[in-house]
PDB file of N, CA and C in Angstrom:
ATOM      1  N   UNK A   1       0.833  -1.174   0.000  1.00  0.00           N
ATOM      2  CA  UNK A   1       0.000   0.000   0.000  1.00  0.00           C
ATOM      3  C   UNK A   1       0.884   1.245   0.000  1.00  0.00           C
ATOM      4  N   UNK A   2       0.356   2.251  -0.320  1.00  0.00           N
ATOM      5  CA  UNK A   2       1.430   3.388  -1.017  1.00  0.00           C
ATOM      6  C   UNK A   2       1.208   4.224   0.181  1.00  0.00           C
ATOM      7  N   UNK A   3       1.769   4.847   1.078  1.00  0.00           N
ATOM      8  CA  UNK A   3       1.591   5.804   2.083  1.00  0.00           C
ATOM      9  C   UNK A   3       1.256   7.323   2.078  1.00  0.00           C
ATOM     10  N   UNK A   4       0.612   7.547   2.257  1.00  0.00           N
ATOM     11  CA  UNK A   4      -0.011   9.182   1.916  1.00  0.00           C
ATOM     12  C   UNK A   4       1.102  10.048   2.182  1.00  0.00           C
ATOM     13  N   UNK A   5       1.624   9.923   3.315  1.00  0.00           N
ATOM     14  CA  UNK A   5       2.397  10.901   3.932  1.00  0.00           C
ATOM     15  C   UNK A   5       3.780  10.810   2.826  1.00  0.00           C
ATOM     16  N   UNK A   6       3.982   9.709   2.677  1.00  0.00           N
ATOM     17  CA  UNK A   6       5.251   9.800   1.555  1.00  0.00           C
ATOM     18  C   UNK A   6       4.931  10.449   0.068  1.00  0.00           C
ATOM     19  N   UNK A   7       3.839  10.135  -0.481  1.00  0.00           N
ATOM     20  CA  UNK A   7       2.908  10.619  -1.468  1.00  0.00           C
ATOM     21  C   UNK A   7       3.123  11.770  -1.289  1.00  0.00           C
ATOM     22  N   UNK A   8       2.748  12.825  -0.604  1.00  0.00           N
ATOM     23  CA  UNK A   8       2.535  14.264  -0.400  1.00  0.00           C
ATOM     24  C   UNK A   8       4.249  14.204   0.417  1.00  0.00           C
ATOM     25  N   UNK A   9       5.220  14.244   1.115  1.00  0.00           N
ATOM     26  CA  UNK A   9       6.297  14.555   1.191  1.00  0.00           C
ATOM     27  C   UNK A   9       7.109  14.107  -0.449  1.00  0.00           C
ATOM     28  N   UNK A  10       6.915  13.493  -1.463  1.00  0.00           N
ATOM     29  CA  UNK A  10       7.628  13.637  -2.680  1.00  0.00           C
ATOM     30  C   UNK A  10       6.857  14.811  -3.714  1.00  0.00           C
ATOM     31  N   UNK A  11       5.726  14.823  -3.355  1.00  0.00           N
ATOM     32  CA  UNK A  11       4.638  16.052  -3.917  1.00  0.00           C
ATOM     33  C   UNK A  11       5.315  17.268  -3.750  1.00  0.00           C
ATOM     34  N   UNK A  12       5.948  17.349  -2.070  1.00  0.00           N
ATOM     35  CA  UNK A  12       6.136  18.532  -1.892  1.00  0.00           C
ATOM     36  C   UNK A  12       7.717  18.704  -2.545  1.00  0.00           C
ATOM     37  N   UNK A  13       8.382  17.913  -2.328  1.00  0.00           N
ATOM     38  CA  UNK A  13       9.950  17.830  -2.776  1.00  0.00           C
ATOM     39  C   UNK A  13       9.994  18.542  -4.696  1.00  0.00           C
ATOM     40  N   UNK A  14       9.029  17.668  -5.324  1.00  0.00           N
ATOM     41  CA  UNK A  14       9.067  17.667  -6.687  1.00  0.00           C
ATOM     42  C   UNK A  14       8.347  19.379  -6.757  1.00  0.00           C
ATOM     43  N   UNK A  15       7.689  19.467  -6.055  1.00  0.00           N
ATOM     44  CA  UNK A  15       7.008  21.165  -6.136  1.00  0.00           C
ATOM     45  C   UNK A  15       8.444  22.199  -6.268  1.00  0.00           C
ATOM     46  N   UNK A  16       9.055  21.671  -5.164  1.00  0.00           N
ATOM     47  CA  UNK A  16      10.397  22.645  -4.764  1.00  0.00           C
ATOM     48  C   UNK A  16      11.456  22.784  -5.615  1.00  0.00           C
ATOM     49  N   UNK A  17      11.376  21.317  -6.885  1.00  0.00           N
ATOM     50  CA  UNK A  17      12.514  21.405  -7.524  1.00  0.00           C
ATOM     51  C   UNK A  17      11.956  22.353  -8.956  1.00  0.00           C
ATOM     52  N   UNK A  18      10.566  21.784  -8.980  1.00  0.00           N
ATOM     53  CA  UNK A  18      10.371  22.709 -10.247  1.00  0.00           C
ATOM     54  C   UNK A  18       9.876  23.903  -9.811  1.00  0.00           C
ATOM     55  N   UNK A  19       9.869  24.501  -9.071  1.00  0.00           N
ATOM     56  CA  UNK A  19       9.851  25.843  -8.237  1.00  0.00           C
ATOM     57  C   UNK A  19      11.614  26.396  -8.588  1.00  0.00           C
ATOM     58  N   UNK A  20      12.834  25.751  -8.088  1.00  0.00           N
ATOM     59  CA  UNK A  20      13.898  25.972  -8.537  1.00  0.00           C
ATOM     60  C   UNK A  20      14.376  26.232 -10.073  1.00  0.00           C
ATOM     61  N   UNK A  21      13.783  24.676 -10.630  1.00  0.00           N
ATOM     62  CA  UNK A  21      13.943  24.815 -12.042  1.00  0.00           C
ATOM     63  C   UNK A  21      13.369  26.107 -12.671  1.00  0.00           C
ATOM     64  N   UNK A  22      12.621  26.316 -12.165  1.00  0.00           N
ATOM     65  CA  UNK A  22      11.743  28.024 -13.229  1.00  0.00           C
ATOM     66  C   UNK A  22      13.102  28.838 -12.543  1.00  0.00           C
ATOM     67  N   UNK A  23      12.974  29.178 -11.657  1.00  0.00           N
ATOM     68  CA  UNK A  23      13.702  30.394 -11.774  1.00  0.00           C
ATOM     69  C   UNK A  23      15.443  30.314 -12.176  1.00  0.00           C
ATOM     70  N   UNK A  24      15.392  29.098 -11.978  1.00  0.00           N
ATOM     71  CA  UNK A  24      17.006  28.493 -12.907  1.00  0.00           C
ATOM     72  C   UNK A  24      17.040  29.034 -14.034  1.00  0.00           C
ATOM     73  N   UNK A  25      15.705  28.507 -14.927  1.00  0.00           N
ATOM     74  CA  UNK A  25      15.670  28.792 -16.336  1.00  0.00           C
ATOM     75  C   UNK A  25      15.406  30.841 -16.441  1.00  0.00           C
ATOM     76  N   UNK A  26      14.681  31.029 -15.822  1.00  0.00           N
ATOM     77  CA  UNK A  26      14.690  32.519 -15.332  1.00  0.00           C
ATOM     78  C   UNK A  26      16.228  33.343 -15.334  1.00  0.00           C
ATOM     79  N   UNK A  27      17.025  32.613 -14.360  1.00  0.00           N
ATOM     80  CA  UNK A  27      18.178  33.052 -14.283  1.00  0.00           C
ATOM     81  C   UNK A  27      19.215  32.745 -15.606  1.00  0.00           C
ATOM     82  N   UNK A  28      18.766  31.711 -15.800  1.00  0.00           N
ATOM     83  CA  UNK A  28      19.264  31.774 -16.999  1.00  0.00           C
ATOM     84  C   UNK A  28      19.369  32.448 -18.184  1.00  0.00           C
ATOM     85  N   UNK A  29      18.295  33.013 -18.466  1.00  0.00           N
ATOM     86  CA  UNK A  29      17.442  33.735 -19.665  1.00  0.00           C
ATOM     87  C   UNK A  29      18.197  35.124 -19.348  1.00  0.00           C
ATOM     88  N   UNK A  30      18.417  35.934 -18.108  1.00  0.00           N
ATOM     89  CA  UNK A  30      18.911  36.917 -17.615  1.00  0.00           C
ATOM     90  C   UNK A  30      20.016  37.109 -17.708  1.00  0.00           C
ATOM     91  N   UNK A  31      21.304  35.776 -17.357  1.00  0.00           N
ATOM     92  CA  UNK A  31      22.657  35.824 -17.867  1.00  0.00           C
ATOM     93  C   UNK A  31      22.951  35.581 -19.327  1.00  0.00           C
ATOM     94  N   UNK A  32      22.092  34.930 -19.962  1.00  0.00           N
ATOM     95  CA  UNK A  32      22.422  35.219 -21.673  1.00  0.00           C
ATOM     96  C   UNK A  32      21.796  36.491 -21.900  1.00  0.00           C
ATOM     97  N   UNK A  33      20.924  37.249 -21.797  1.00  0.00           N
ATOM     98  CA  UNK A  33      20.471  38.475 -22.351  1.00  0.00           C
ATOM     99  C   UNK A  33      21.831  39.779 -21.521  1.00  0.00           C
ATOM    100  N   UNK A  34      22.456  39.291 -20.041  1.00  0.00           N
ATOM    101  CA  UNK A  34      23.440  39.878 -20.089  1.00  0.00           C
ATOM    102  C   UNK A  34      24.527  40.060 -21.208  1.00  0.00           C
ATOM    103  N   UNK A  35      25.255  38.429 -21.297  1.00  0.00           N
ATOM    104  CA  UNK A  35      25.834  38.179 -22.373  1.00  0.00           C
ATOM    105  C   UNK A  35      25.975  38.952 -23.767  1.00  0.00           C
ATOM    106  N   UNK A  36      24.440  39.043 -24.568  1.00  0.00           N
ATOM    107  CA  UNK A  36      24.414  39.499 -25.806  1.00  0.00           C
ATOM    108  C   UNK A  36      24.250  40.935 -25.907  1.00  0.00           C
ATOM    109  N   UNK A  37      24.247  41.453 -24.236  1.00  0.00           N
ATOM    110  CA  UNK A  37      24.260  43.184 -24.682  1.00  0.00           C
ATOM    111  C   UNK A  37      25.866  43.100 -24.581  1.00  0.00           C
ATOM    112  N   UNK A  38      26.666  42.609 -23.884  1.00  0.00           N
ATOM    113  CA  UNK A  38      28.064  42.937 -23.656  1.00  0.00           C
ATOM    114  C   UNK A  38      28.902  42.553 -25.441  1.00  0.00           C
ATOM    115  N   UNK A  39      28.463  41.779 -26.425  1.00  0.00           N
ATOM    116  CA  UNK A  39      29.028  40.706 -27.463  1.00  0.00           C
ATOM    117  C   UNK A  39      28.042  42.277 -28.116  1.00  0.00           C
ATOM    118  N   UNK A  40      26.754  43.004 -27.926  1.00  0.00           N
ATOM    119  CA  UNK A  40      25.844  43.648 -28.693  1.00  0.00           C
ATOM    120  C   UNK A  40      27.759  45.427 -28.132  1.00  0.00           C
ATOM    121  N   UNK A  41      28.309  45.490 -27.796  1.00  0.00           N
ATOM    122  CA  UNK A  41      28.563  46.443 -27.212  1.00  0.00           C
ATOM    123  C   UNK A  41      30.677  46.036 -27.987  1.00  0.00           C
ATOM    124  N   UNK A  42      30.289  44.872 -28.160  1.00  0.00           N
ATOM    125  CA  UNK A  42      31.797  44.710 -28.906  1.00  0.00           C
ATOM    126  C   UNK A  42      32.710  43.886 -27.748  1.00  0.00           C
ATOM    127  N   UNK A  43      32.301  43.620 -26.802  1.00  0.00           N
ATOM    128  CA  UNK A  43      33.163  42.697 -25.456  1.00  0.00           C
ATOM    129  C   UNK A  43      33.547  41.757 -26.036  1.00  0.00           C
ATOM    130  N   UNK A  44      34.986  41.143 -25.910  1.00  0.00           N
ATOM    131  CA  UNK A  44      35.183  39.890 -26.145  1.00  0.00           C
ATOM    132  C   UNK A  44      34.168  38.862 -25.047  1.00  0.00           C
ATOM    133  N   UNK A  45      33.336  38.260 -25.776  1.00  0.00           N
ATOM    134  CA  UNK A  45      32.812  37.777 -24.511  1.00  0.00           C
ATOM    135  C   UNK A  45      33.521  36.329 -23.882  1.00  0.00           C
ATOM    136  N   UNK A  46      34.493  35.441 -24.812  1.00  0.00           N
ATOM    137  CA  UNK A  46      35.206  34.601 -24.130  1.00  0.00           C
ATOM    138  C   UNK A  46      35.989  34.768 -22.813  1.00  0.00           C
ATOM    139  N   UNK A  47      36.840  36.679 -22.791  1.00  0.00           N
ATOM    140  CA  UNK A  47      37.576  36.738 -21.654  1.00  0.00           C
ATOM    141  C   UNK A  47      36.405  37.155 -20.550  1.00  0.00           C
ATOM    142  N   UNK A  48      35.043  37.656 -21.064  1.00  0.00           N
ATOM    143  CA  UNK A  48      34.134  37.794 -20.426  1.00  0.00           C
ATOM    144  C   UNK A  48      33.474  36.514 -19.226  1.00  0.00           C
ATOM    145  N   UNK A  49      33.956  35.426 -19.872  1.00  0.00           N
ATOM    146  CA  UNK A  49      33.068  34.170 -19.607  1.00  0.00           C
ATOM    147  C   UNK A  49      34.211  33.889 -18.476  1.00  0.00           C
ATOM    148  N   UNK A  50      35.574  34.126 -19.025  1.00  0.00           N
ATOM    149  CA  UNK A  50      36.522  33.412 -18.533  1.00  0.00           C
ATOM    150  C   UNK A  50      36.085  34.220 -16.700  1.00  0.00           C
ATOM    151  N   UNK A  51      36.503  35.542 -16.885  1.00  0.00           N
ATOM    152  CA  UNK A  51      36.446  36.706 -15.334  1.00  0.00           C
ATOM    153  C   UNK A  51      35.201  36.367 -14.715  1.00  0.00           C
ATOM    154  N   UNK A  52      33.857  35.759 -14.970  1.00  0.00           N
ATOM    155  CA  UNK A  52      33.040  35.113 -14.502  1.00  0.00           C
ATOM    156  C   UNK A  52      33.304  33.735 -13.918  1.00  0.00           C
ATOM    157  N   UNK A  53      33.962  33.056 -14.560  1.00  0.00           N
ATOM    158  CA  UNK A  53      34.463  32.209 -14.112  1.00  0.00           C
ATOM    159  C   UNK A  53      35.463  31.870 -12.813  1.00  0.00           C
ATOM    160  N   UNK A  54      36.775  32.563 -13.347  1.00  0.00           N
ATOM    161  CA  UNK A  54      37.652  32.779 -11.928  1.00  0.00           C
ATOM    162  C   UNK A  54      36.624  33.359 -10.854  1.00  0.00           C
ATOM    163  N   UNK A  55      35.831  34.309 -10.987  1.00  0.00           N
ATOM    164  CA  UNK A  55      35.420  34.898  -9.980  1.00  0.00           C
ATOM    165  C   UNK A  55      34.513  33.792  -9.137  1.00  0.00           C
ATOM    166  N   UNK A  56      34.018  33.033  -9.776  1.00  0.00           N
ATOM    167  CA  UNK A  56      33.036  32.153  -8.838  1.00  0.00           C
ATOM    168  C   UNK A  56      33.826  30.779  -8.507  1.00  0.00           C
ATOM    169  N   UNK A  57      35.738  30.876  -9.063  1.00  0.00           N
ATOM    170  CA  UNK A  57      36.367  29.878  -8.498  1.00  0.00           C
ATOM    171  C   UNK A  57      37.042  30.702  -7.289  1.00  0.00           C
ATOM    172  N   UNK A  58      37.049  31.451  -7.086  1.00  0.00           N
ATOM    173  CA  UNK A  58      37.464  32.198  -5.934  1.00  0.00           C
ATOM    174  C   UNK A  58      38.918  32.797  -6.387  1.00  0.00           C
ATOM    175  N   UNK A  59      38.826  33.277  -7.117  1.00  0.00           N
ATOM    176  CA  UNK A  59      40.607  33.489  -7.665  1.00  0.00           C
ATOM    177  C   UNK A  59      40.750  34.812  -7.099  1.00  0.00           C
ATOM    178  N   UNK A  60      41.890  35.382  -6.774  1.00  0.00           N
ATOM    179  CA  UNK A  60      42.383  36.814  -6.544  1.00  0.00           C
ATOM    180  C   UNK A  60      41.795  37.804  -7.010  1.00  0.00           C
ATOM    181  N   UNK A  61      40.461  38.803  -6.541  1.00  0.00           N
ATOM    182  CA  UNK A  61      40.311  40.151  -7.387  1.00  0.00           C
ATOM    183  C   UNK A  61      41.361  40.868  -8.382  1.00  0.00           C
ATOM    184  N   UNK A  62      42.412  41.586  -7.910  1.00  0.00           N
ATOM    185  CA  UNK A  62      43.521  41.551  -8.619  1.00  0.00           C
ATOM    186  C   UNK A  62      43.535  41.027 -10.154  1.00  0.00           C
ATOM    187  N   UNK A  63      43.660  39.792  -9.884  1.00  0.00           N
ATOM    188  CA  UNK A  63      43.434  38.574 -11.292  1.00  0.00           C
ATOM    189  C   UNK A  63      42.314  39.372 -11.749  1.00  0.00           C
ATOM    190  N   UNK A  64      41.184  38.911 -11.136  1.00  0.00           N
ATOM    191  CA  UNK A  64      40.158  39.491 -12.184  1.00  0.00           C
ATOM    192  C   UNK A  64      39.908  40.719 -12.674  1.00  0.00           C
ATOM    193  N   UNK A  65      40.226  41.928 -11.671  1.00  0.00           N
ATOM    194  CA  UNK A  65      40.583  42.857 -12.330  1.00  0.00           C
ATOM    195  C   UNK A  65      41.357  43.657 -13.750  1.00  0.00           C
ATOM    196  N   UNK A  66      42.663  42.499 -13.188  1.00  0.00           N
ATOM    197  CA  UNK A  66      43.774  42.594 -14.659  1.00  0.00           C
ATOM    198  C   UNK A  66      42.614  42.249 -16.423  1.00  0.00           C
ATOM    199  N   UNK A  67      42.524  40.772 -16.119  1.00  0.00           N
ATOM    200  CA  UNK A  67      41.392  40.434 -17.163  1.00  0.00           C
ATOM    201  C   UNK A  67      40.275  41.373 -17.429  1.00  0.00           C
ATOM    202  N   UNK A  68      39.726  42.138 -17.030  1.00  0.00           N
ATOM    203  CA  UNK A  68      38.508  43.167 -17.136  1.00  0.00           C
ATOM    204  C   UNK A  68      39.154  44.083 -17.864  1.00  0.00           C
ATOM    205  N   UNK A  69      40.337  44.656 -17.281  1.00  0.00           N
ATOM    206  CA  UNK A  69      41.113  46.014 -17.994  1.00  0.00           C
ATOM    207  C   UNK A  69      41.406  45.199 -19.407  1.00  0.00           C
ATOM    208  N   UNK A  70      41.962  44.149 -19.535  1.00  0.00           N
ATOM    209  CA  UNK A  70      42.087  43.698 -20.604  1.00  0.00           C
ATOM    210  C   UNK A  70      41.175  43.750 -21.732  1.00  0.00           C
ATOM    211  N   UNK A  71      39.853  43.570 -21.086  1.00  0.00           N
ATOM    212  CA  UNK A  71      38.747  43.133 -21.904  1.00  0.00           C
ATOM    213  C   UNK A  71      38.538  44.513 -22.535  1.00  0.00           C
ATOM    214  N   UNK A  72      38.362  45.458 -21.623  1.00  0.00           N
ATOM    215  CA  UNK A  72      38.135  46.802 -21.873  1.00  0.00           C
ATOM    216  C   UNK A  72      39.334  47.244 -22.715  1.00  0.00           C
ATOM    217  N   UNK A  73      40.649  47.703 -22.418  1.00  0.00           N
ATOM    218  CA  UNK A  73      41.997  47.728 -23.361  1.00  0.00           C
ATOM    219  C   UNK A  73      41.403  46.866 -24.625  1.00  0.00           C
ATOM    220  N   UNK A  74      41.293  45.898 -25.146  1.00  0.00           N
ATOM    221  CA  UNK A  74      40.990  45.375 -26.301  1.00  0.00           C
ATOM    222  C   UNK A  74      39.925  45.812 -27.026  1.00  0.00           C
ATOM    223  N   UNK A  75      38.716  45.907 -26.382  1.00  0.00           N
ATOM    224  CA  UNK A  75      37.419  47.034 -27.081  1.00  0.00           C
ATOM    225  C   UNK A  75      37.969  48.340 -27.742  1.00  0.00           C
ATOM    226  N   UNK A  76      38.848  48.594 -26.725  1.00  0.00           N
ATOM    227  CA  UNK A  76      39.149  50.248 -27.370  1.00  0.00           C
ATOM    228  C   UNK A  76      40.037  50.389 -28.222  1.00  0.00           C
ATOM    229  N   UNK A  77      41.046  49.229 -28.186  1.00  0.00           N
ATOM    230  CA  UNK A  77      41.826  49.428 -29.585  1.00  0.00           C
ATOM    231  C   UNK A  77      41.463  48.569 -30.459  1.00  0.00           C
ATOM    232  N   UNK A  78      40.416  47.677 -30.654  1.00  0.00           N
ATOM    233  CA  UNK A  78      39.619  47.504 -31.760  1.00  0.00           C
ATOM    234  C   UNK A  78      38.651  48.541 -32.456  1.00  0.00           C
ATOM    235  N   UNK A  79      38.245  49.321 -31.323  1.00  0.00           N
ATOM    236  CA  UNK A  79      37.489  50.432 -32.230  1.00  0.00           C
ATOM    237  C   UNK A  79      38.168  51.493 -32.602  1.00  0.00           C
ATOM    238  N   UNK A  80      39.371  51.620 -32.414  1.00  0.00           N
ATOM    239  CA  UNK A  80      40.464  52.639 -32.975  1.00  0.00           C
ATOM    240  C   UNK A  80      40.729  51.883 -34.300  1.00  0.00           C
ATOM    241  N   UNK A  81      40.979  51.035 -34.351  1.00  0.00           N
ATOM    242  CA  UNK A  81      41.164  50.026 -35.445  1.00  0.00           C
ATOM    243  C   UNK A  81      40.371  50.246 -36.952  1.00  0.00           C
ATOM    244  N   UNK A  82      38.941  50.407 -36.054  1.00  0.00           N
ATOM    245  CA  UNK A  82      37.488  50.571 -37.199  1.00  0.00           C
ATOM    246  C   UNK A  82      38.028  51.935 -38.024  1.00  0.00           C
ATOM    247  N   UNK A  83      37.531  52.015 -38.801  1.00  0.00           N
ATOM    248  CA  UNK A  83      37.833  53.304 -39.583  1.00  0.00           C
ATOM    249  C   UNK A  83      36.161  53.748 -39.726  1.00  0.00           C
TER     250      UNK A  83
END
């Protein structure tokens, strides 16, 4: 016989994950529309991905800093570049 209480404690579990999942996909939708204004603005967005990255491996500000100026330094002498 199937137990109610387990019934409704996986009811509630599966509620919570697709409660997570939406706003996953939410959050998601928000960091690519970040993405394509920065790629819409001329960012390399690979070193972009990369300084997101270190940053949520815990790497040295510093570090990530350097990479940002970079990113920025490279925008600007690509658009010096443009004629």
């Amino acid at each position: 016989m199937i137990s109610i209480h387990a019934t409704e404690e996986l009811t509630e579990k599966l509620q919570s994950i697709i409660s997570l999942e939406e706003e996953k996909a939410r959050l998601d939708d928000q960091i690519a529309e970040a993405y394509r204004d920065l790629k819409g603005q001329k960012y390399d967005i690979k070193k972009a991905k990369l300084a997101v990255s270190r940053s949520r491996k815990g790497h040295p500000e510093n570090s990530i800093r350097i990479l940002i100026n970079q990113i920025v330094n490279d925008r600007a002498m690509s658009r010096k570049l443009v004629p």
